[in-house]
PDB file of N, CA and C in Angstrom:
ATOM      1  N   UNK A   1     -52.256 -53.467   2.495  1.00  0.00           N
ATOM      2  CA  UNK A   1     -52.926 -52.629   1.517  1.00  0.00           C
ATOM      3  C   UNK A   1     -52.936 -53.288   0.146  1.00  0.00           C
ATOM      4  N   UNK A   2     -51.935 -54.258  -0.053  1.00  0.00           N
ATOM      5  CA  UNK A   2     -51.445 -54.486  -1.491  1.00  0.00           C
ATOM      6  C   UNK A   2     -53.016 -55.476  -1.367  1.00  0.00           C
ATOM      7  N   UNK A   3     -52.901 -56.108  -0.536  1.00  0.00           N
ATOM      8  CA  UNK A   3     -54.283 -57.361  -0.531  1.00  0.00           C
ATOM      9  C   UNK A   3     -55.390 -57.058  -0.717  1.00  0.00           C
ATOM     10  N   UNK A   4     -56.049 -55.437  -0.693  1.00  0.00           N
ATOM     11  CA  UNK A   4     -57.346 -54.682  -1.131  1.00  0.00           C
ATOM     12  C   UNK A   4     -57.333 -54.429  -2.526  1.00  0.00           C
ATOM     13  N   UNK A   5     -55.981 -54.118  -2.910  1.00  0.00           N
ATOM     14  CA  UNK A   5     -56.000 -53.777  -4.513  1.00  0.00           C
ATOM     15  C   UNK A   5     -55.881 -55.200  -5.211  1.00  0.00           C
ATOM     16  N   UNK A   6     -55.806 -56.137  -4.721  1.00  0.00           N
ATOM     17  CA  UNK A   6     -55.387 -57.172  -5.420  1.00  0.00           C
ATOM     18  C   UNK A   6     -57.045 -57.737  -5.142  1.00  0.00           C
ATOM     19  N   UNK A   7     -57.312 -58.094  -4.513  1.00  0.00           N
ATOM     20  CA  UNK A   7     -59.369 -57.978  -3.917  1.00  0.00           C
ATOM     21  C   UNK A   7     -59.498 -57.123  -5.180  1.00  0.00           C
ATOM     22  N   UNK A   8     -59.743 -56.298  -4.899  1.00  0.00           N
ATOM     23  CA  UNK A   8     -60.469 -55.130  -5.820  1.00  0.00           C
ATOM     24  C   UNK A   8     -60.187 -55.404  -7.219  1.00  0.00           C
ATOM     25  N   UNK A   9     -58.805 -55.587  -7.787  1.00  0.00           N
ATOM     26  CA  UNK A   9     -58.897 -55.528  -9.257  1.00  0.00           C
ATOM     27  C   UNK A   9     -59.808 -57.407  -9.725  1.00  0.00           C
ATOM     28  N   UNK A  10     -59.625 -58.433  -8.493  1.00  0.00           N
ATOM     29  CA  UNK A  10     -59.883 -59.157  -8.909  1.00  0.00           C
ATOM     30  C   UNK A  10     -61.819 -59.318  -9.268  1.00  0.00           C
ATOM     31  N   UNK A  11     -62.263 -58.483  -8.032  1.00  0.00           N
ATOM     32  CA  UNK A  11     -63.650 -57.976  -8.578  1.00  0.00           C
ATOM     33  C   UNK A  11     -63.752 -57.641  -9.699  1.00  0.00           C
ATOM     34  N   UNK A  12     -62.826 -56.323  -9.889  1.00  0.00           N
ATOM     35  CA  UNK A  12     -63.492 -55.680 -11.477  1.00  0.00           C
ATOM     36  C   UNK A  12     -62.694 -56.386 -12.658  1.00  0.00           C
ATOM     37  N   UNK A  13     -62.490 -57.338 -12.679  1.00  0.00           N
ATOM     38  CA  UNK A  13     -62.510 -58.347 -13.465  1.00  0.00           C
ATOM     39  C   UNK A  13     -63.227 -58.901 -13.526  1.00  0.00           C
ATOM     40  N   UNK A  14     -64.035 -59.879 -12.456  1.00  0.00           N
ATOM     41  CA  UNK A  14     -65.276 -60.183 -12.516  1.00  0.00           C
ATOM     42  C   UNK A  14     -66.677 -59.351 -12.560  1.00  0.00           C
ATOM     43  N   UNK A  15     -66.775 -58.429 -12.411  1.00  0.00           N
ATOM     44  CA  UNK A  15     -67.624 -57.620 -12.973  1.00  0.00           C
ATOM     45  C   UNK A  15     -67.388 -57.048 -14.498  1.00  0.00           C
ATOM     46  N   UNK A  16     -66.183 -56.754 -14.763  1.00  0.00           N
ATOM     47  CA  UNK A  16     -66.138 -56.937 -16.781  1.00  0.00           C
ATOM     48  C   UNK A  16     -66.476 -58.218 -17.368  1.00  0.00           C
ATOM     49  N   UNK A  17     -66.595 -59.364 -16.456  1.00  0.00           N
ATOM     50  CA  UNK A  17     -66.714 -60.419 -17.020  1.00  0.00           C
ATOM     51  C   UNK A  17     -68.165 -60.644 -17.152  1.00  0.00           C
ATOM     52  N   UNK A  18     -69.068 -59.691 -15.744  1.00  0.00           N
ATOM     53  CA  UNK A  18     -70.214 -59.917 -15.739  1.00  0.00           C
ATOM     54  C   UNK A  18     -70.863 -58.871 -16.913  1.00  0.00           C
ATOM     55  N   UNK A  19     -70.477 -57.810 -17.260  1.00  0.00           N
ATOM     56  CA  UNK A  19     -71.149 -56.951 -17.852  1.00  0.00           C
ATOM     57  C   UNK A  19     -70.753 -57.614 -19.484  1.00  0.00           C
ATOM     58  N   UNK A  20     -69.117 -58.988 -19.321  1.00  0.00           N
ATOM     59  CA  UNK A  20     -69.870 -59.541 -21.230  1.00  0.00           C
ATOM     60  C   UNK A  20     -70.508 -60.340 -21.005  1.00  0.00           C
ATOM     61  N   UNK A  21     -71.176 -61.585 -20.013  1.00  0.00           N
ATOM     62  CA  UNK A  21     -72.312 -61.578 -20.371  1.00  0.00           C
ATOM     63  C   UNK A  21     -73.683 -61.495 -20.030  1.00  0.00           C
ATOM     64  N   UNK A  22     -73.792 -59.983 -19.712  1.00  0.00           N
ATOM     65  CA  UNK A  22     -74.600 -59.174 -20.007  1.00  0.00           C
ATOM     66  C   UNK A  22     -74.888 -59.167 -21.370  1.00  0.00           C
ATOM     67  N   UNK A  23     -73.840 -58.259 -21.943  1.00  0.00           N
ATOM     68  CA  UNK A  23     -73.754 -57.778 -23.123  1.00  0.00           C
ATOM     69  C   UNK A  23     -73.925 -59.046 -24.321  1.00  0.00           C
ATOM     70  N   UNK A  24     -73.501 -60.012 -23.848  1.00  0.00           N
ATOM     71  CA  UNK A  24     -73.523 -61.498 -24.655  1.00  0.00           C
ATOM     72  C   UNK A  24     -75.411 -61.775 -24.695  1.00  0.00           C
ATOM     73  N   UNK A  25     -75.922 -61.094 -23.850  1.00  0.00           N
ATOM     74  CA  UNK A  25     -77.435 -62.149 -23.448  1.00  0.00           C
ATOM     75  C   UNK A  25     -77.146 -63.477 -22.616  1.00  0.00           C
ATOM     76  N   UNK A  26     -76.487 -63.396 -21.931  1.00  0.00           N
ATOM     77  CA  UNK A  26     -76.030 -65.526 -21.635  1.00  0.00           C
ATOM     78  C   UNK A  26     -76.387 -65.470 -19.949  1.00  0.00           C
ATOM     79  N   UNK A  27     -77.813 -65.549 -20.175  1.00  0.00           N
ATOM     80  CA  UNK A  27     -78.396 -65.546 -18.648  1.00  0.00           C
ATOM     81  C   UNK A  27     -77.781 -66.011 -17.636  1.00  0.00           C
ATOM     82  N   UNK A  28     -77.317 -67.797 -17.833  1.00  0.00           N
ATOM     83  CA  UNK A  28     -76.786 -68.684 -16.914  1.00  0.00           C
ATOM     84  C   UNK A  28     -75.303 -68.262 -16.353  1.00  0.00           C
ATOM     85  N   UNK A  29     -74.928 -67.098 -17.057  1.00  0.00           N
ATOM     86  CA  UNK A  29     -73.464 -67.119 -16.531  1.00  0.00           C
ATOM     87  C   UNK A  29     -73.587 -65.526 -16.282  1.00  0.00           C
ATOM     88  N   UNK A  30     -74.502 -64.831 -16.023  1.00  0.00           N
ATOM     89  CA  UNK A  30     -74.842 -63.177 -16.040  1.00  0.00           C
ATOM     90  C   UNK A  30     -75.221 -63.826 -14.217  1.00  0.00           C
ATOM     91  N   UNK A  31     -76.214 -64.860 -14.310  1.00  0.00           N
ATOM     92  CA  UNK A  31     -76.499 -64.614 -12.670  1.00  0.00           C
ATOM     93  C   UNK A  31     -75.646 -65.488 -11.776  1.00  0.00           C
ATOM     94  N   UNK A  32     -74.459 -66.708 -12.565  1.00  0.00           N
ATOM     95  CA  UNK A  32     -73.986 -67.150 -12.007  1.00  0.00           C
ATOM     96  C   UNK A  32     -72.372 -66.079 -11.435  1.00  0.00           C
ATOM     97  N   UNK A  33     -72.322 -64.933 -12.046  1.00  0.00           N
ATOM     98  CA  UNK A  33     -71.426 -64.154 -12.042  1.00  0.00           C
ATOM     99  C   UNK A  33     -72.171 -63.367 -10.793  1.00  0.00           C
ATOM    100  N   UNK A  34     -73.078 -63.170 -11.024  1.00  0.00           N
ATOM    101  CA  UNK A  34     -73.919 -62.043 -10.285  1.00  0.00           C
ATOM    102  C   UNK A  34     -73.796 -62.717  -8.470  1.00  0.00           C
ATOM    103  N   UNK A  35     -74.598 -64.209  -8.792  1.00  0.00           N
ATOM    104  CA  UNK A  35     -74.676 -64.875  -7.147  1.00  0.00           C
ATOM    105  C   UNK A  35     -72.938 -64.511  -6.645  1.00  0.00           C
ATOM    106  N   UNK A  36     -71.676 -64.858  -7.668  1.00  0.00           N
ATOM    107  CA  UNK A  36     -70.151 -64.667  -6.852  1.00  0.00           C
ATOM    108  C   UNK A  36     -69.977 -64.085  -6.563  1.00  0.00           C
ATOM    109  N   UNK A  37     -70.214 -62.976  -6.955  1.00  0.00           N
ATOM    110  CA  UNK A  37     -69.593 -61.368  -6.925  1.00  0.00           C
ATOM    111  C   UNK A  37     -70.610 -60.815  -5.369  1.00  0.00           C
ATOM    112  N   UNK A  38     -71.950 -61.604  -5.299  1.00  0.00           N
ATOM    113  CA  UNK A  38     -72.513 -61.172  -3.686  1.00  0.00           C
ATOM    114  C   UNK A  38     -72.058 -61.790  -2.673  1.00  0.00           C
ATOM    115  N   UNK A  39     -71.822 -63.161  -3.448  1.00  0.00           N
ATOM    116  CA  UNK A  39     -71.239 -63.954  -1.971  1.00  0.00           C
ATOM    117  C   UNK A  39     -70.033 -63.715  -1.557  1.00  0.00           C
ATOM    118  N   UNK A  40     -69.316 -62.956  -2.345  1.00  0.00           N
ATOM    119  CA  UNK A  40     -67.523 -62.116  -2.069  1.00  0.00           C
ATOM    120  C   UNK A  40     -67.840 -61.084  -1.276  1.00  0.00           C
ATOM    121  N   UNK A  41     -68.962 -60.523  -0.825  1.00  0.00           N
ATOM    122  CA  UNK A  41     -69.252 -58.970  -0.226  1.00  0.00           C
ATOM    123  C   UNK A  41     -69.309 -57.950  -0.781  1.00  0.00           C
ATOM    124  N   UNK A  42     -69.766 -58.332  -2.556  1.00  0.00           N
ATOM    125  CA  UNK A  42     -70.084 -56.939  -3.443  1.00  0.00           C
ATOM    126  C   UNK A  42     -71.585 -56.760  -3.132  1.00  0.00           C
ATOM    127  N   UNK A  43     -71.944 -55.633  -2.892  1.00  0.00           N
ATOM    128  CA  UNK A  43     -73.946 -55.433  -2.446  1.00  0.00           C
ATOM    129  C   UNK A  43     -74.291 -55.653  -3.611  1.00  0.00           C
ATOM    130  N   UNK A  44     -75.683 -55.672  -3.736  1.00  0.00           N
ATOM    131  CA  UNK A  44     -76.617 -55.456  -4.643  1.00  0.00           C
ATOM    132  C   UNK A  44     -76.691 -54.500  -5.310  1.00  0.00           C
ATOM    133  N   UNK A  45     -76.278 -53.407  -4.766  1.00  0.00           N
ATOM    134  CA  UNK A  45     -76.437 -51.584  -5.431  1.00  0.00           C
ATOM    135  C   UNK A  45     -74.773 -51.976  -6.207  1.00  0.00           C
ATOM    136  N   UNK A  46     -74.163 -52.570  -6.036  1.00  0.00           N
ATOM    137  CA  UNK A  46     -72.798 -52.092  -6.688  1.00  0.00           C
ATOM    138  C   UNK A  46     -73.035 -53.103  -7.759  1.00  0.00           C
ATOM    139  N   UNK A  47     -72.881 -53.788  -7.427  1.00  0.00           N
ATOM    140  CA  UNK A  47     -73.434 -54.803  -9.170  1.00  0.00           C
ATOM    141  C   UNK A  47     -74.288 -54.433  -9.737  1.00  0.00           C
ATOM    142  N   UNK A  48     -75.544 -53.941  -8.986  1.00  0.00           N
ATOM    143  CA  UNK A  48     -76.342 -52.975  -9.859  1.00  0.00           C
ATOM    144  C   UNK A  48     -75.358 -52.016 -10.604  1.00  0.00           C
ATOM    145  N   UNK A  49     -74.969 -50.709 -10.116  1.00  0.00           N
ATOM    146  CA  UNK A  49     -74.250 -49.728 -10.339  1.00  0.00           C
ATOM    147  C   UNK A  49     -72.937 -50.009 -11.188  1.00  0.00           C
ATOM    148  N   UNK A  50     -72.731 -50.841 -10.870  1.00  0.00           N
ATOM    149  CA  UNK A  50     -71.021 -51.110 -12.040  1.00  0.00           C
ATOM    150  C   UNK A  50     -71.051 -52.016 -12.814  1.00  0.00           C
ATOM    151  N   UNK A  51     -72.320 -53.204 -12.708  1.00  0.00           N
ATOM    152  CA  UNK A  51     -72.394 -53.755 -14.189  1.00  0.00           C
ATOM    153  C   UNK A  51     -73.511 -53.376 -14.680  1.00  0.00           C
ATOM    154  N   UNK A  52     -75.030 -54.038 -14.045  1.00  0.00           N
ATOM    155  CA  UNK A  52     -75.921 -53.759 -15.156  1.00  0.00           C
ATOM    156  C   UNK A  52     -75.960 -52.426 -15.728  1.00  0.00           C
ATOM    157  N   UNK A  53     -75.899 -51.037 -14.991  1.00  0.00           N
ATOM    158  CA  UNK A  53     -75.948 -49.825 -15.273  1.00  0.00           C
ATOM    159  C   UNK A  53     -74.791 -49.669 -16.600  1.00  0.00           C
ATOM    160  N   UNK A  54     -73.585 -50.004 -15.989  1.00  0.00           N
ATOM    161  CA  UNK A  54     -72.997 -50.365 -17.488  1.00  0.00           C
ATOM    162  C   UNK A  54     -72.925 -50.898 -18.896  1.00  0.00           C
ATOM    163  N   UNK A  55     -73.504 -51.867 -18.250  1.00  0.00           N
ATOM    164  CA  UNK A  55     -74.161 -52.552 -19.725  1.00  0.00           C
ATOM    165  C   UNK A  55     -74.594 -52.098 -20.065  1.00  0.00           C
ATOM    166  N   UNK A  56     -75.940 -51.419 -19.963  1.00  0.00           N
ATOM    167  CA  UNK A  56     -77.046 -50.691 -20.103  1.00  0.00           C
ATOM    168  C   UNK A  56     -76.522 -49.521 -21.215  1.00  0.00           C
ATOM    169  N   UNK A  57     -75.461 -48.540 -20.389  1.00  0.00           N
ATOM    170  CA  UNK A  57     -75.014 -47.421 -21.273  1.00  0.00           C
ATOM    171  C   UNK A  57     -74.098 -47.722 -21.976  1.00  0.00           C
ATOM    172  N   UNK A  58     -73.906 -49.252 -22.132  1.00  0.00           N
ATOM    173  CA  UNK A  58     -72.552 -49.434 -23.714  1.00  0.00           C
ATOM    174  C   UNK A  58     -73.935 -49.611 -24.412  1.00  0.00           C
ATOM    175  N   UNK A  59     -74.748 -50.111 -24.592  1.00  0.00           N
ATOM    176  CA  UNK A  59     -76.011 -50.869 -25.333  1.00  0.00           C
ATOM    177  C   UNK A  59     -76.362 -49.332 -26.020  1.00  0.00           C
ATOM    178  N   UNK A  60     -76.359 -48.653 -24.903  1.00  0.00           N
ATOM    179  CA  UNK A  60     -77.380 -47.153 -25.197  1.00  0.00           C
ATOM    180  C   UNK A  60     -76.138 -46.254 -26.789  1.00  0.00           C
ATOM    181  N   UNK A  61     -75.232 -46.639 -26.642  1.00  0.00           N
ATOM    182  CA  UNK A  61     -74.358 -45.820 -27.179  1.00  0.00           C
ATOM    183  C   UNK A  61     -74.050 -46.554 -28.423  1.00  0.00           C
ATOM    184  N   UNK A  62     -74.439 -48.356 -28.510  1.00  0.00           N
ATOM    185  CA  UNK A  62     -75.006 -48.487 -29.657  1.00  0.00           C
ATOM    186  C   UNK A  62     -76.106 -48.588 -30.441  1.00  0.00           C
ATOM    187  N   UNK A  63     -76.895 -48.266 -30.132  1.00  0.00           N
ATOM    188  CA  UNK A  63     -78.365 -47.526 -30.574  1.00  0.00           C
ATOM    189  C   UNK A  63     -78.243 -46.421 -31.986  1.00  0.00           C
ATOM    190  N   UNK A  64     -77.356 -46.705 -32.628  1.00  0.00           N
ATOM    191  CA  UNK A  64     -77.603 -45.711 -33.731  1.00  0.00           C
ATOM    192  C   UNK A  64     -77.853 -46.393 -34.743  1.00  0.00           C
ATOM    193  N   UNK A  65     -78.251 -45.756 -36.495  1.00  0.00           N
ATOM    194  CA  UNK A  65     -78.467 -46.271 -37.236  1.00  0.00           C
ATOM    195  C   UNK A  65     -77.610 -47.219 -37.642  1.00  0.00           C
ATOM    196  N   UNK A  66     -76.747 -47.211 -37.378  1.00  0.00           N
ATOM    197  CA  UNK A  66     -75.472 -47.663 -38.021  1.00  0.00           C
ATOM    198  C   UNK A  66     -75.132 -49.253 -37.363  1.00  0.00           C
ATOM    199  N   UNK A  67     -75.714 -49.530 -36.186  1.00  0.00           N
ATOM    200  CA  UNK A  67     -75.178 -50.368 -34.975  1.00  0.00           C
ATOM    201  C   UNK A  67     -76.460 -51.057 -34.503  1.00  0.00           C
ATOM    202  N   UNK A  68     -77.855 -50.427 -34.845  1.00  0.00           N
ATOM    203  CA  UNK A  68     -78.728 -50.839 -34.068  1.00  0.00           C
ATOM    204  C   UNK A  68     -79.037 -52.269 -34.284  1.00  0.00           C
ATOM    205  N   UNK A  69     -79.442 -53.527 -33.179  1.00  0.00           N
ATOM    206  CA  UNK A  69     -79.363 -54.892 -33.314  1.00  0.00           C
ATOM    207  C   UNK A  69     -80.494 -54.844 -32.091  1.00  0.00           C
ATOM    208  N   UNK A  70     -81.819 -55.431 -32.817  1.00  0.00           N
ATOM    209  CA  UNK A  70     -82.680 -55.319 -31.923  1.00  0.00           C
ATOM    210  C   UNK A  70     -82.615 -56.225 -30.978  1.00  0.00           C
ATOM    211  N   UNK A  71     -82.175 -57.456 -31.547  1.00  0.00           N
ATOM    212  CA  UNK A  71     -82.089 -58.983 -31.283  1.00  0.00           C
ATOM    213  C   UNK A  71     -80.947 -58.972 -29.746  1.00  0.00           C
ATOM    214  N   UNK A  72     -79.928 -58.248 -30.251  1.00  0.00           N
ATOM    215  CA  UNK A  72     -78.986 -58.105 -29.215  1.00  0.00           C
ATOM    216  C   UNK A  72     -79.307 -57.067 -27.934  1.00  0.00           C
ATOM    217  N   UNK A  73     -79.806 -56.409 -28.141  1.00  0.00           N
ATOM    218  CA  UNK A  73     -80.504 -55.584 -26.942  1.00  0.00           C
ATOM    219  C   UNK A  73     -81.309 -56.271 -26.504  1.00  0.00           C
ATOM    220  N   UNK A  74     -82.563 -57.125 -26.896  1.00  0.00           N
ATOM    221  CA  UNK A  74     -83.690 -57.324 -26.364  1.00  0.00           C
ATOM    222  C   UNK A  74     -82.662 -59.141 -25.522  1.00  0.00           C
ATOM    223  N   UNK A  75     -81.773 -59.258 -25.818  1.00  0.00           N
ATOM    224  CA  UNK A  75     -81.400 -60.693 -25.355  1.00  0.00           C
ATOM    225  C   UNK A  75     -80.777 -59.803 -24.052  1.00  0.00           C
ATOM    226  N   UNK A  76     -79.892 -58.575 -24.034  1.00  0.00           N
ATOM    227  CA  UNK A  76     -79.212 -58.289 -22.882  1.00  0.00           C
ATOM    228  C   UNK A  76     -79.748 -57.576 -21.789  1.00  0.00           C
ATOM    229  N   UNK A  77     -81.437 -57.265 -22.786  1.00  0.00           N
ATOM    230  CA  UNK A  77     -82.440 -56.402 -21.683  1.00  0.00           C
ATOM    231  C   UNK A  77     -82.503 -57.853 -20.769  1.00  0.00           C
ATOM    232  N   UNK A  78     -83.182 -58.761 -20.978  1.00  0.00           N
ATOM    233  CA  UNK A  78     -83.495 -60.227 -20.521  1.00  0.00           C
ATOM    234  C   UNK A  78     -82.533 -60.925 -19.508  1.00  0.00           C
ATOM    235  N   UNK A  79     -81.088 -60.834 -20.097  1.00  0.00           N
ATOM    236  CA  UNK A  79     -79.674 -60.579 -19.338  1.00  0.00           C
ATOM    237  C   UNK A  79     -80.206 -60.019 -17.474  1.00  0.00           C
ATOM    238  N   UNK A  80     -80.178 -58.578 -17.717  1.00  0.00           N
ATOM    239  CA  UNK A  80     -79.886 -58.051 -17.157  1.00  0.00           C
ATOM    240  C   UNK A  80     -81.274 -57.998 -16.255  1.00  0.00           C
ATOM    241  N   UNK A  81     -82.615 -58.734 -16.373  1.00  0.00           N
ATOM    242  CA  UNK A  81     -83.615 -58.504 -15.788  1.00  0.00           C
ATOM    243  C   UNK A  81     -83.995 -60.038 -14.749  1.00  0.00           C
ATOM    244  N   UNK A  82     -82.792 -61.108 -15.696  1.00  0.00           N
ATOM    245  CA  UNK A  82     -82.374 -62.468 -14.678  1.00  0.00           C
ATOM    246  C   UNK A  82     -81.779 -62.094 -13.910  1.00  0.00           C
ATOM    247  N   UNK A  83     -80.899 -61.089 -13.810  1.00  0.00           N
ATOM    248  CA  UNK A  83     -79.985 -60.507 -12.531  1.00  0.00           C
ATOM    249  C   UNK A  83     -80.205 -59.946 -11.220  1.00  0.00           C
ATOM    250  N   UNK A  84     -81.470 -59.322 -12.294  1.00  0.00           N
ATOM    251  CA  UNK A  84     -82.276 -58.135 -11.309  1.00  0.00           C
ATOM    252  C   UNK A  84     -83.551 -59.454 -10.251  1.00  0.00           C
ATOM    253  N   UNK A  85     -83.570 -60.534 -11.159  1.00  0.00           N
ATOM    254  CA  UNK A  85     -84.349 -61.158 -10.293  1.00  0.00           C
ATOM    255  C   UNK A  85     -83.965 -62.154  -9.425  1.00  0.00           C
ATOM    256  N   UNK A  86     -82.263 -62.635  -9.689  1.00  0.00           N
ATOM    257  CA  UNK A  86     -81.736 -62.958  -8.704  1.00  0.00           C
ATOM    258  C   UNK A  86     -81.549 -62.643  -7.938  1.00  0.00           C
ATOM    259  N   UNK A  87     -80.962 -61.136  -7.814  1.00  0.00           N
ATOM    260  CA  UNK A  87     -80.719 -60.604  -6.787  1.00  0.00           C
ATOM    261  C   UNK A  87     -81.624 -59.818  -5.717  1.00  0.00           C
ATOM    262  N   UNK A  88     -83.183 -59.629  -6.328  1.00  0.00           N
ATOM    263  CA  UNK A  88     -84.340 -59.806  -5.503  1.00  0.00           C
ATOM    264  C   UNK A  88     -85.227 -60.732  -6.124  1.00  0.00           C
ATOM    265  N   UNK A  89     -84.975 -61.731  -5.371  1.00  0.00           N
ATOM    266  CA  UNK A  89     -86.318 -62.664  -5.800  1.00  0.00           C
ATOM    267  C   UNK A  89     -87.596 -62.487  -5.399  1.00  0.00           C
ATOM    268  N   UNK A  90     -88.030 -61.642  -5.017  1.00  0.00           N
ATOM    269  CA  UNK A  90     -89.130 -61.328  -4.587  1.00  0.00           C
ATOM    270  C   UNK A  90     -89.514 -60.410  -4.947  1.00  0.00           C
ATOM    271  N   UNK A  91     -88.833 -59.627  -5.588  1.00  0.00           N
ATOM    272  CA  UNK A  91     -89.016 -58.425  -6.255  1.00  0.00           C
ATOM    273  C   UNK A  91     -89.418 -57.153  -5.833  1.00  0.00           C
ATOM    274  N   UNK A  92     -88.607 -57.124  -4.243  1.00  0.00           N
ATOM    275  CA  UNK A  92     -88.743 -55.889  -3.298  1.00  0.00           C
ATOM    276  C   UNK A  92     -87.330 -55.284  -3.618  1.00  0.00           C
ATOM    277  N   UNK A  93     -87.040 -54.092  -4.760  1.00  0.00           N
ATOM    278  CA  UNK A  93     -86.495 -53.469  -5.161  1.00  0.00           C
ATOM    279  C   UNK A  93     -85.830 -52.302  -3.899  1.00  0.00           C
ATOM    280  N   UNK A  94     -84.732 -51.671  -4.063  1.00  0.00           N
ATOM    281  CA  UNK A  94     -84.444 -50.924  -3.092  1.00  0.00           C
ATOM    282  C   UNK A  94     -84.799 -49.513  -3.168  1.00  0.00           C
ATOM    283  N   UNK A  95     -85.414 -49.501  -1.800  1.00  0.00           N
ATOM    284  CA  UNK A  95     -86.034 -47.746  -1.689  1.00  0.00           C
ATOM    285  C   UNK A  95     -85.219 -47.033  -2.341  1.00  0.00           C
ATOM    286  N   UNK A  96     -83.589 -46.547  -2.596  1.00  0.00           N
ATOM    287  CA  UNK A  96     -83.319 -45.331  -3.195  1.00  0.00           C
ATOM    288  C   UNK A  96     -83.354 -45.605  -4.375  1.00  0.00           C
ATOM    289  N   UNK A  97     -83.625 -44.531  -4.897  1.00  0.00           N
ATOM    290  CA  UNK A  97     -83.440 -44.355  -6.468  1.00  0.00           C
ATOM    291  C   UNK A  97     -83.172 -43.262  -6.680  1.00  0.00           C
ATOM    292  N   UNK A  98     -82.619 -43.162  -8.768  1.00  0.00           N
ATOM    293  CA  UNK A  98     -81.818 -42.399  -9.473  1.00  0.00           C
ATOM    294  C   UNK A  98     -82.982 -41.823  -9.465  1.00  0.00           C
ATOM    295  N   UNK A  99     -84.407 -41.986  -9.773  1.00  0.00           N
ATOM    296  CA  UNK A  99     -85.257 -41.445 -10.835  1.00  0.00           C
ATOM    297  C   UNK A  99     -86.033 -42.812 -11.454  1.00  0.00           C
ATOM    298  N   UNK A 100     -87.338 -42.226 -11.977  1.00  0.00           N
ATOM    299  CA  UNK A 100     -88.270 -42.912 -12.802  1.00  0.00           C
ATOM    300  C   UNK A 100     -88.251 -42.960 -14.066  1.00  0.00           C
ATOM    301  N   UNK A 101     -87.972 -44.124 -14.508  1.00  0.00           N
ATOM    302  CA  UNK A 101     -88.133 -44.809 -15.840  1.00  0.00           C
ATOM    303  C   UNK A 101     -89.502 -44.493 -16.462  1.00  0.00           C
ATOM    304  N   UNK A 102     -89.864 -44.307 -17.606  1.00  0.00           N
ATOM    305  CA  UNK A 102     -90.870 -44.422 -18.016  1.00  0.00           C
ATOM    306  C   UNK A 102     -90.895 -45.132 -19.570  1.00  0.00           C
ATOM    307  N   UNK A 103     -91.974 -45.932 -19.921  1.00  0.00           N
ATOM    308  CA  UNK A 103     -91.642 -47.122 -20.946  1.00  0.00           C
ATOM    309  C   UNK A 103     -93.225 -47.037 -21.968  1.00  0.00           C
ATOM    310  N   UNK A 104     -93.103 -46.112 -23.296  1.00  0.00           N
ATOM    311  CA  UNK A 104     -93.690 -46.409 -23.962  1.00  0.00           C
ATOM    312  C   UNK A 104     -94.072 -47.187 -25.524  1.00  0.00           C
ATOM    313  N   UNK A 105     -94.786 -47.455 -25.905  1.00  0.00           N
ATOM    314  CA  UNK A 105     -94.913 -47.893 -27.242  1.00  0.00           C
ATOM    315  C   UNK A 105     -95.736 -46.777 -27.823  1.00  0.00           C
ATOM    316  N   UNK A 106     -95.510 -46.567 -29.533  1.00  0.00           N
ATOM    317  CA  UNK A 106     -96.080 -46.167 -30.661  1.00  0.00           C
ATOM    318  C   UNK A 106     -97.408 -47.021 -30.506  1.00  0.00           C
ATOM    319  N   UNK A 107     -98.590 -46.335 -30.958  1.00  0.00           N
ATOM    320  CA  UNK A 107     -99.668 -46.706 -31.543  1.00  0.00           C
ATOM    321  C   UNK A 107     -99.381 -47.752 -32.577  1.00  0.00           C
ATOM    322  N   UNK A 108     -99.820 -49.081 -32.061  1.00  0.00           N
ATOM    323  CA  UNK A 108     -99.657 -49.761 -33.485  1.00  0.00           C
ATOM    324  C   UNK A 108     -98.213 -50.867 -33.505  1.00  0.00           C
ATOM    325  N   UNK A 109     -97.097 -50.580 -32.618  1.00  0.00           N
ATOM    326  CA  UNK A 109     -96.051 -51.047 -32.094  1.00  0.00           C
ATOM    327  C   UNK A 109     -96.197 -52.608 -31.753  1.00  0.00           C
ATOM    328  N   UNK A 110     -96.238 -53.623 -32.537  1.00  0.00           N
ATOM    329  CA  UNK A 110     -95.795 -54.985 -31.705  1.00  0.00           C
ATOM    330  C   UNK A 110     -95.029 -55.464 -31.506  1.00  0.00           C
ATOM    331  N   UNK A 111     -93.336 -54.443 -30.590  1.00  0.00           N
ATOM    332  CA  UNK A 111     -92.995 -55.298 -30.488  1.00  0.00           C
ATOM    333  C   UNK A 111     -92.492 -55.547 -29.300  1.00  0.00           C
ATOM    334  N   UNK A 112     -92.455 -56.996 -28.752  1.00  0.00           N
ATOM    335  CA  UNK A 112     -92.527 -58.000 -27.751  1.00  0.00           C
ATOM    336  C   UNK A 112     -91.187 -57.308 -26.152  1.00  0.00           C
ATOM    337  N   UNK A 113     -91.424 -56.696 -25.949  1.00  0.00           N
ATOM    338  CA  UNK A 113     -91.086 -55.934 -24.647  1.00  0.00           C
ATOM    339  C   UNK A 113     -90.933 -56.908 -23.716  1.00  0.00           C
ATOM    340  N   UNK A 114     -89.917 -57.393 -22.909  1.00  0.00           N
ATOM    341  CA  UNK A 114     -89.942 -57.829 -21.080  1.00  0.00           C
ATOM    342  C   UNK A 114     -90.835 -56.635 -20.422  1.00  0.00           C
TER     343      UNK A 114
END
């Protein structure tokens, strides 16, 4: 048993490692984290689910006036969309889902979106 928890914490170490850089923007080491963590027997939905989703809602929670860094979001959106395309390269996404995203701009808005 001790050898699952010792497995396991050593994952979510590497998945905190993947979600800084996420959070860093640092593509080359977001999907080189991403390819280890599949070839260990973590799925696709759980690296989905425990890093990018994470990242995602530390990013979201700095979004205020106080914190907002466009530069740094738009590098960890990019992050996190090398991940998404490593891990389908083909870009056949998995049937379940949370729910639909929806993505607009202001009239007049240029700015530069993935």
């Amino acid at each position: 048993m001790s050898g699952n928890l010792i497995g396991d914490n050593m994952h979510q170490q590497k998945i905190n490692a993947l979600i800084t850089y996420l959070l860093e923007g640092n593509n080359q080491q977001a999907v080189a984290s991403a390819k280890e963590l599949h070839n260990e027997g973590i799925t696709k939905e759980q690296i989905i689910t425990q890093s990018l989703e994470e990242t995602m809602i530390q990013l979201g929670a700095k979004c205020t006036v106080e914190q907002f860094n466009l530069l740094e979001i738009m590098l960890a959106g990019r992050a996190v969309m090398a991940v998404m395309q490593c891990l389908y390269p083909d870009g056949t996404f998995p049937e379940k889902t949370k729910g639909t995203v929806v993505v607009a701009a202001l009239e007049g808005d240029v700015h530069d979106l993935p």
